[in-house]
C-alpha atoms as a PDB file:
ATOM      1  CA  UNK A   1     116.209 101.045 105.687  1.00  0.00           C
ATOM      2  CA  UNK A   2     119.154 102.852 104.708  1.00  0.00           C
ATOM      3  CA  UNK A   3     121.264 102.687 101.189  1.00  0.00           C
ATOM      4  CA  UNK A   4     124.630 102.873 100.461  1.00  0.00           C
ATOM      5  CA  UNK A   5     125.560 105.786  99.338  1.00  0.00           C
ATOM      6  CA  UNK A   6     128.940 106.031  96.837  1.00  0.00           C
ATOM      7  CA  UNK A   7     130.680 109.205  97.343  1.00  0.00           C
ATOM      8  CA  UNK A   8     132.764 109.235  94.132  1.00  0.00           C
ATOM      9  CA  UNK A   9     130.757 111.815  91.934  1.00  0.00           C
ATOM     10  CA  UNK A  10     130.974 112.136  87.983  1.00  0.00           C
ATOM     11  CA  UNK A  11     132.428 114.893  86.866  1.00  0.00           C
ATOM     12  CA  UNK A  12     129.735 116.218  84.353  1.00  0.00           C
ATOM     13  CA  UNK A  13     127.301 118.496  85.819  1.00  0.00           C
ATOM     14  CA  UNK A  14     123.253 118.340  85.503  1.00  0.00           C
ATOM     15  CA  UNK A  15     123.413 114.572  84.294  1.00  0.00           C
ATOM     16  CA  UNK A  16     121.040 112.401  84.950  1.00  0.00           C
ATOM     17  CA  UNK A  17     121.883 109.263  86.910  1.00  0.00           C
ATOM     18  CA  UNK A  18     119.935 105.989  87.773  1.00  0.00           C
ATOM     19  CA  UNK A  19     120.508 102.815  90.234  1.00  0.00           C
ATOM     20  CA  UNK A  20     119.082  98.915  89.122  1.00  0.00           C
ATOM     21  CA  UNK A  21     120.536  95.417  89.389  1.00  0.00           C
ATOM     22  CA  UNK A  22     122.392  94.477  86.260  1.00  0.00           C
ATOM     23  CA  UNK A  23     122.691  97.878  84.446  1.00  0.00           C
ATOM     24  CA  UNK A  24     126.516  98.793  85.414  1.00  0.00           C
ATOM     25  CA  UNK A  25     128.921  98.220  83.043  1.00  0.00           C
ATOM     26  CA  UNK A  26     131.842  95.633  83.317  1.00  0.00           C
ATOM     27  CA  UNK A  27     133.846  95.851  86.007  1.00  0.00           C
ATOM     28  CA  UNK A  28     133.553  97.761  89.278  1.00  0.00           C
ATOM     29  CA  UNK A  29     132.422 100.830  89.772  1.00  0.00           C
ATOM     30  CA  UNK A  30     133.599 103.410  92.332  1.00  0.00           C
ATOM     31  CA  UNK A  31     134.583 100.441  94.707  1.00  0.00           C
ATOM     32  CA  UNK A  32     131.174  98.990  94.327  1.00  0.00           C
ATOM     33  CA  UNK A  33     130.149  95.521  92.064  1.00  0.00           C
ATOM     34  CA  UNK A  34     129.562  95.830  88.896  1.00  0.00           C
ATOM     35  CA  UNK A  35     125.746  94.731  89.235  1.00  0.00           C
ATOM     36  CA  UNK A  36     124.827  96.697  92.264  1.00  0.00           C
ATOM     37  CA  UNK A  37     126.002 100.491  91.237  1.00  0.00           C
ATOM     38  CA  UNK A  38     124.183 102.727  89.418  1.00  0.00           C
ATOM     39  CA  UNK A  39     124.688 104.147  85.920  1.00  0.00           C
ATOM     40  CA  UNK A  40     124.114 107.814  85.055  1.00  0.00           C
ATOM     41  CA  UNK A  41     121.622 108.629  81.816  1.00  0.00           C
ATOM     42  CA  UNK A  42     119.412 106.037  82.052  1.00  0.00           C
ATOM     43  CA  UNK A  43     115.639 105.163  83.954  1.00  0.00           C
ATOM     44  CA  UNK A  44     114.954 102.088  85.746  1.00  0.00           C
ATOM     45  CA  UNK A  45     111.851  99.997  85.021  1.00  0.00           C
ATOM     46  CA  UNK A  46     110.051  98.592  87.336  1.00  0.00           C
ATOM     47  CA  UNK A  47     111.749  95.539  89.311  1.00  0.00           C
ATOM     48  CA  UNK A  48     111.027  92.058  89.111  1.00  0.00           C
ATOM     49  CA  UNK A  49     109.407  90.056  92.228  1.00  0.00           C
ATOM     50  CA  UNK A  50     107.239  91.555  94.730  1.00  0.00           C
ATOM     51  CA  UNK A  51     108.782  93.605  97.787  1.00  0.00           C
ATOM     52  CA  UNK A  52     108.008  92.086 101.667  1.00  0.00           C
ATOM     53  CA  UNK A  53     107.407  95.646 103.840  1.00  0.00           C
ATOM     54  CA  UNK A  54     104.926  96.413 106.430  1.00  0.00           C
ATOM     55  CA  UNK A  55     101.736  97.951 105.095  1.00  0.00           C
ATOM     56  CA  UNK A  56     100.930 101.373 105.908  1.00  0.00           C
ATOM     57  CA  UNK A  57      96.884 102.547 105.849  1.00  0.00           C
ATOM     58  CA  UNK A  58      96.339 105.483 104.157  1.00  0.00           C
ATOM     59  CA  UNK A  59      93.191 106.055 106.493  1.00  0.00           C
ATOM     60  CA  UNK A  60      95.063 106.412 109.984  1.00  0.00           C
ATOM     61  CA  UNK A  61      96.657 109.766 109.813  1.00  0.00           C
ATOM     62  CA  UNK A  62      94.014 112.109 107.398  1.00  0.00           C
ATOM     63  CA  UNK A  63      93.796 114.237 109.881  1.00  0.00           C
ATOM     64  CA  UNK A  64      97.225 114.793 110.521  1.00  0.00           C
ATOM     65  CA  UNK A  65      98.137 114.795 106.795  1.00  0.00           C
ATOM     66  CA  UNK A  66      95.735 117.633 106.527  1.00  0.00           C
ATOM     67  CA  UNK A  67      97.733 119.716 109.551  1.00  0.00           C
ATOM     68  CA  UNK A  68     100.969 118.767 107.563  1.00  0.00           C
ATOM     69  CA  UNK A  69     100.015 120.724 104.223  1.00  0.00           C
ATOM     70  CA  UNK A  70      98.586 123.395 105.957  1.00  0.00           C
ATOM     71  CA  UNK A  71     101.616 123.932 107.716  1.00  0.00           C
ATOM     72  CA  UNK A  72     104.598 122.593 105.258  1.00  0.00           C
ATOM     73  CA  UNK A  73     103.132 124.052 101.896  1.00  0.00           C
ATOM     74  CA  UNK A  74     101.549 122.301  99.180  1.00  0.00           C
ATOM     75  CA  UNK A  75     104.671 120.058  97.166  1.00  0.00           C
ATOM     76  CA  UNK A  76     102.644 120.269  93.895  1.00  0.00           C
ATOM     77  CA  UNK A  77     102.670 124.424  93.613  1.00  0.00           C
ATOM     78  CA  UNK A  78     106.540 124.299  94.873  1.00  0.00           C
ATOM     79  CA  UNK A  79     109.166 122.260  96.625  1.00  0.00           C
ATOM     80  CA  UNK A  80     108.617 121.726 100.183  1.00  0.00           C
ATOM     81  CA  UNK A  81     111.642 122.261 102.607  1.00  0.00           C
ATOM     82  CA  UNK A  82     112.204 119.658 105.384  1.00  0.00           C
ATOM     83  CA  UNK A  83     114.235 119.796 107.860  1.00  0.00           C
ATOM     84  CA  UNK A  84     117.158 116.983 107.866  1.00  0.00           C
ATOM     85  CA  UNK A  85     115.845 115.163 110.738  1.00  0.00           C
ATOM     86  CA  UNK A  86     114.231 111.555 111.061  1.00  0.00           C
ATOM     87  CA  UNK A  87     110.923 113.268 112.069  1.00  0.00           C
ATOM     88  CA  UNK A  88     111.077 114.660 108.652  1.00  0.00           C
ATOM     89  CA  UNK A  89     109.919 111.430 106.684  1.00  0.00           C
ATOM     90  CA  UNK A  90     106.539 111.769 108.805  1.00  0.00           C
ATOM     91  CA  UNK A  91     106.137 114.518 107.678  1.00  0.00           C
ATOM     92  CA  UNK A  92     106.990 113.934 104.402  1.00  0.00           C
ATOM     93  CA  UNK A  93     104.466 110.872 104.392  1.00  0.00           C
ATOM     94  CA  UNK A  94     101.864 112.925 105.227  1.00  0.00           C
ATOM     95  CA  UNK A  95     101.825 115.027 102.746  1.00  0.00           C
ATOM     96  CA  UNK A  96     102.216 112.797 100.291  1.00  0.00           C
ATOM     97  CA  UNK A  97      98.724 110.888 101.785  1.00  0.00           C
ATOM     98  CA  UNK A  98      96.946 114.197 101.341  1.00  0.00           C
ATOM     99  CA  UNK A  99      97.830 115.092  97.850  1.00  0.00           C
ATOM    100  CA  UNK A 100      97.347 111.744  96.141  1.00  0.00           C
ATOM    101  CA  UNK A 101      94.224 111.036  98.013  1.00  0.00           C
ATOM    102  CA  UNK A 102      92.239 114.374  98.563  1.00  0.00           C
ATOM    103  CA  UNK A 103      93.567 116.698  95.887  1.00  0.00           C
ATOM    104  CA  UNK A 104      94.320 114.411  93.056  1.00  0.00           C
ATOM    105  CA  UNK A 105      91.764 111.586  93.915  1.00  0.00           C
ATOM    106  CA  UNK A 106      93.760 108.712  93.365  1.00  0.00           C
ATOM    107  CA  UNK A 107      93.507 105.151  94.822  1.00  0.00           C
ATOM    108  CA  UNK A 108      94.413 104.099  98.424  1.00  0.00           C
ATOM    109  CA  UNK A 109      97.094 101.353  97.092  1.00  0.00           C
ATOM    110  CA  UNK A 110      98.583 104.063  95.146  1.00  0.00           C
ATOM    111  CA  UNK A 111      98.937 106.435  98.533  1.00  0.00           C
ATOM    112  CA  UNK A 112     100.100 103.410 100.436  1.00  0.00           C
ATOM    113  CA  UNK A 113     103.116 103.271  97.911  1.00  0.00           C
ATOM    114  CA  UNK A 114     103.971 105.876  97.770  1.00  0.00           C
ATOM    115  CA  UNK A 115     103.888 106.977 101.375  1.00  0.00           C
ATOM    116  CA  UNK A 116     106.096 104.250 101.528  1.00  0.00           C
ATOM    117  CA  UNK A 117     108.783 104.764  99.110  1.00  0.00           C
ATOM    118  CA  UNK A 118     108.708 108.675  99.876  1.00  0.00           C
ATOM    119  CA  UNK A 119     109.389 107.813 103.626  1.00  0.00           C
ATOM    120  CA  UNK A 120     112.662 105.135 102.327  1.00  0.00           C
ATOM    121  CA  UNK A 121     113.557 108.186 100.097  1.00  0.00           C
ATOM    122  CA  UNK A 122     113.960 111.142 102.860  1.00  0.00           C
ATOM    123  CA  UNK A 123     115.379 108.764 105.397  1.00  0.00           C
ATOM    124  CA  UNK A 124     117.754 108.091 103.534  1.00  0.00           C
ATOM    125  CA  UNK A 125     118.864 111.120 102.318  1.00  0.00           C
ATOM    126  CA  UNK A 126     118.492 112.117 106.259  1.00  0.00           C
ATOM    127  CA  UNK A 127     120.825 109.297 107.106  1.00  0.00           C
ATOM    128  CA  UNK A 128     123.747 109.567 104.183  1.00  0.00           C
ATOM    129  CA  UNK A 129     123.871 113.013 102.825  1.00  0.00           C
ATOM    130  CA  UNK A 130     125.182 115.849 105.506  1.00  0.00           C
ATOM    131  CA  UNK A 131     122.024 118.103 104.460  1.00  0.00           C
ATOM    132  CA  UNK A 132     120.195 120.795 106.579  1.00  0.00           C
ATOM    133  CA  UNK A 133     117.312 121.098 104.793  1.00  0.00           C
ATOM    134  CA  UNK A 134     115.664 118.534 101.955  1.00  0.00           C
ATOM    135  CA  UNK A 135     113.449 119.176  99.070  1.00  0.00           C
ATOM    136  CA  UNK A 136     110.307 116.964  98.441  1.00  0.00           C
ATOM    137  CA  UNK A 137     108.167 118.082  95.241  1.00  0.00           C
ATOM    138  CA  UNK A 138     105.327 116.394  93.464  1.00  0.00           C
ATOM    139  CA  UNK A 139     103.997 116.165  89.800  1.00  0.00           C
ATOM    140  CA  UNK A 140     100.802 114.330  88.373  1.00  0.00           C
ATOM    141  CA  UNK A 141     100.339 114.559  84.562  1.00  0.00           C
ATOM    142  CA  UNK A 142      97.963 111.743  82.444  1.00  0.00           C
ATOM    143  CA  UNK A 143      98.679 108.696  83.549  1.00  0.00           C
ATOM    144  CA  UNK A 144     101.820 109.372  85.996  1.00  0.00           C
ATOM    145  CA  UNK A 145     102.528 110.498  89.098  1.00  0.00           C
ATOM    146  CA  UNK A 146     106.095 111.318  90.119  1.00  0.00           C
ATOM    147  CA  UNK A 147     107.835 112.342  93.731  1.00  0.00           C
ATOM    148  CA  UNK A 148     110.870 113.732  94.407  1.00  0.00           C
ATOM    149  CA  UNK A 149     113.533 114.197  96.935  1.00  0.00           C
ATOM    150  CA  UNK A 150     116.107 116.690  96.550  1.00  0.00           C
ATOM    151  CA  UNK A 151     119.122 117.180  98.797  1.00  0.00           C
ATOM    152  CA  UNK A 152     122.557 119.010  98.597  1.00  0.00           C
ATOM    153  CA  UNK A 153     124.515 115.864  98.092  1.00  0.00           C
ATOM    154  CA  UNK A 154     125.953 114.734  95.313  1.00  0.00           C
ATOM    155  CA  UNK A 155     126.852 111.516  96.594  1.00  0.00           C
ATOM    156  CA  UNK A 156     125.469 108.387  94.629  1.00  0.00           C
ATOM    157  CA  UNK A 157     123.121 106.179  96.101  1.00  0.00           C
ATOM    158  CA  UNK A 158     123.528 102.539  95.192  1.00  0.00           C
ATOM    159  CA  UNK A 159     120.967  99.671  95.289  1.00  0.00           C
ATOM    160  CA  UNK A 160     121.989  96.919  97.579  1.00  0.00           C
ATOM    161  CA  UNK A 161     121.174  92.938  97.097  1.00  0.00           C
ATOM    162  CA  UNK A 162     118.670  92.414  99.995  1.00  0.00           C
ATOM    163  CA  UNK A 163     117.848  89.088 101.783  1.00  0.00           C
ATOM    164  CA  UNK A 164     114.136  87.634 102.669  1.00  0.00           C
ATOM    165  CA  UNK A 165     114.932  88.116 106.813  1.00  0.00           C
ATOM    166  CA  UNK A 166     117.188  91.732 106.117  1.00  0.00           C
ATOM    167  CA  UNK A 167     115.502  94.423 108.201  1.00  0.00           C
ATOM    168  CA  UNK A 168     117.964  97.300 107.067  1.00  0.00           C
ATOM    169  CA  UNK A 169     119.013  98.200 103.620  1.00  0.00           C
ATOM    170  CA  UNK A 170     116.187  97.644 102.481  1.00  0.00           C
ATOM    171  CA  UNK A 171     115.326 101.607 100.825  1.00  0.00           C
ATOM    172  CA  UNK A 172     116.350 101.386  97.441  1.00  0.00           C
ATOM    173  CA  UNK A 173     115.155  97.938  97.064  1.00  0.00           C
ATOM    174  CA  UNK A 174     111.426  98.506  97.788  1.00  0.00           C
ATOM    175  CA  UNK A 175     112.115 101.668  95.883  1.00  0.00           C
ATOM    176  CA  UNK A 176     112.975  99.251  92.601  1.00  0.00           C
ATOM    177  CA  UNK A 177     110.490  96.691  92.992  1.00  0.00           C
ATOM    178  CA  UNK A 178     107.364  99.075  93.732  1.00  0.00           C
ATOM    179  CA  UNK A 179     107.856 101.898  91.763  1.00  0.00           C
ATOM    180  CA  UNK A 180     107.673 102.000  87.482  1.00  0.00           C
ATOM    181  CA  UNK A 181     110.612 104.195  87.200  1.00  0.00           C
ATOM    182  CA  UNK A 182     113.065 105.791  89.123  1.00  0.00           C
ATOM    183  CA  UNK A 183     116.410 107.240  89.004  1.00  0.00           C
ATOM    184  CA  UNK A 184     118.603 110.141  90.044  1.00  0.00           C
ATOM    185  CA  UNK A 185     119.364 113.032  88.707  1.00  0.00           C
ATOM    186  CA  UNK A 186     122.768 115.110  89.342  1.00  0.00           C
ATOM    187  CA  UNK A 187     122.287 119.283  89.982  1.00  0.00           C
ATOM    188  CA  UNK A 188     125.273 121.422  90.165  1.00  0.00           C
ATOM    189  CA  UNK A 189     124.738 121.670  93.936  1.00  0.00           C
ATOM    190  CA  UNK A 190     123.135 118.365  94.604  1.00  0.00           C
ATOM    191  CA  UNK A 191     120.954 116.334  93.510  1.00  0.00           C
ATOM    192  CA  UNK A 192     116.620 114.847  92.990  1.00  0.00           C
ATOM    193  CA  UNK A 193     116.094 111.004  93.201  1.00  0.00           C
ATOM    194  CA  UNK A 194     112.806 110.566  92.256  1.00  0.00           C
ATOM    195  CA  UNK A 195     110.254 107.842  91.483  1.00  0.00           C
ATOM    196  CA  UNK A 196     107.357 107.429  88.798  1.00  0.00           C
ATOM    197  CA  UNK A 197     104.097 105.390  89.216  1.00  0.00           C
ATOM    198  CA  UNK A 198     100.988 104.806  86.938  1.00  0.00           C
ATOM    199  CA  UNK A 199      98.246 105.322  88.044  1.00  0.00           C
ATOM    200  CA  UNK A 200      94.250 105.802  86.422  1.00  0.00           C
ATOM    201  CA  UNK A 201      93.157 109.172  86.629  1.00  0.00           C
ATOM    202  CA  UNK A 202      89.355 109.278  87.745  1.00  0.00           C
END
């Protein structure tokens, strides 16, 4: 499940920075093809195709999700700090299950999602970034919902092409195809990638 992660870093601080197929400009960038490296100031839509990943059900670990805010902190009244450890993205999971389902009501396919993508999104930054501690914070306004994953890294993470039968590599790609938007945006000591998803408020 991990990304690639570039570690040439612009030199422009608090820009905002965003990784699709087919959005680099000519040429190779920081070592990496042209196609497959990100470019900074710009969102990604949602990906074409449908993404192949084990289903998660949103119903298996309520009770456990529950334990998890109670104990973490709630990510929608302030970032959450995880520990950098693999363990972490359970965690992180978790919480995510009991906001979208119990406090902001929202559908199971939506939790399933995002559970998902949230668990690609701290593993990775587990795996490729150095950090102690990670940031995971959570918005809902009309329409939206948006999660992010902060970390003290300001190393670039950069979508991979993925095959049918791949089992690894696979992070950002399930991040493009099953959220709206996502992208990455630069901090002066790190950095948030983050990912947006409709959803129907009740």
């Amino acid at each position: 499940m991990p990304s690639a992660y570039d570690g040439g870093l612009p030199s422009d601080e608090g820009v905002r920075g965003a990784y699709s197929p087919g959005t680099a400009p000519g040429g190779p960038v920081d070592g990496h093809d042209g196609g497959m490296a990100g470019l900074e100031g710009m969102e990604q839509p949602r990906g074409d195709g449908r993404a192949t990943a084990s289903r998660w059900s949103p119903t298996v670990e309520d009770e456990r999700a529950l334990k998890a805010l109670e104990l973490h902190g709630n990510p929608t009244e302030a970032e959450v700090p995880l520990a950098s450890r693999p363990e972490s993205a359970a965690t992180a999971r978790r919480l995510v299950q009991s906001v979208i389902l119990r406090q902001w009501g929202l559908s199971a396919k939506i939790t399933e999602d995002a559970v998902l993508l949230v668990s690609e999104l701290v593993g990775n930054a587990v795996r490729h970034t150095g950090a102690r501690i990670i940031g995971l914070r959570m918005r809902h306004r009309r329409g939206w919902i948006r999660v992010e994953v902060r970390d003290p890294s300001r190393g670039l993470p950069c979508l991979l092409p993925v095959q049918e039968l791949d089992t690894s590599g696979r992070g950002l790609f399930l991040v493009d195809k099953l959220a709206d938007r996502w992208g990455v945006d630069l901090l002066p000591r790190g950095k948030t990638t983050w990912f947006e998803m409709r959803v129907s408020d009740r």
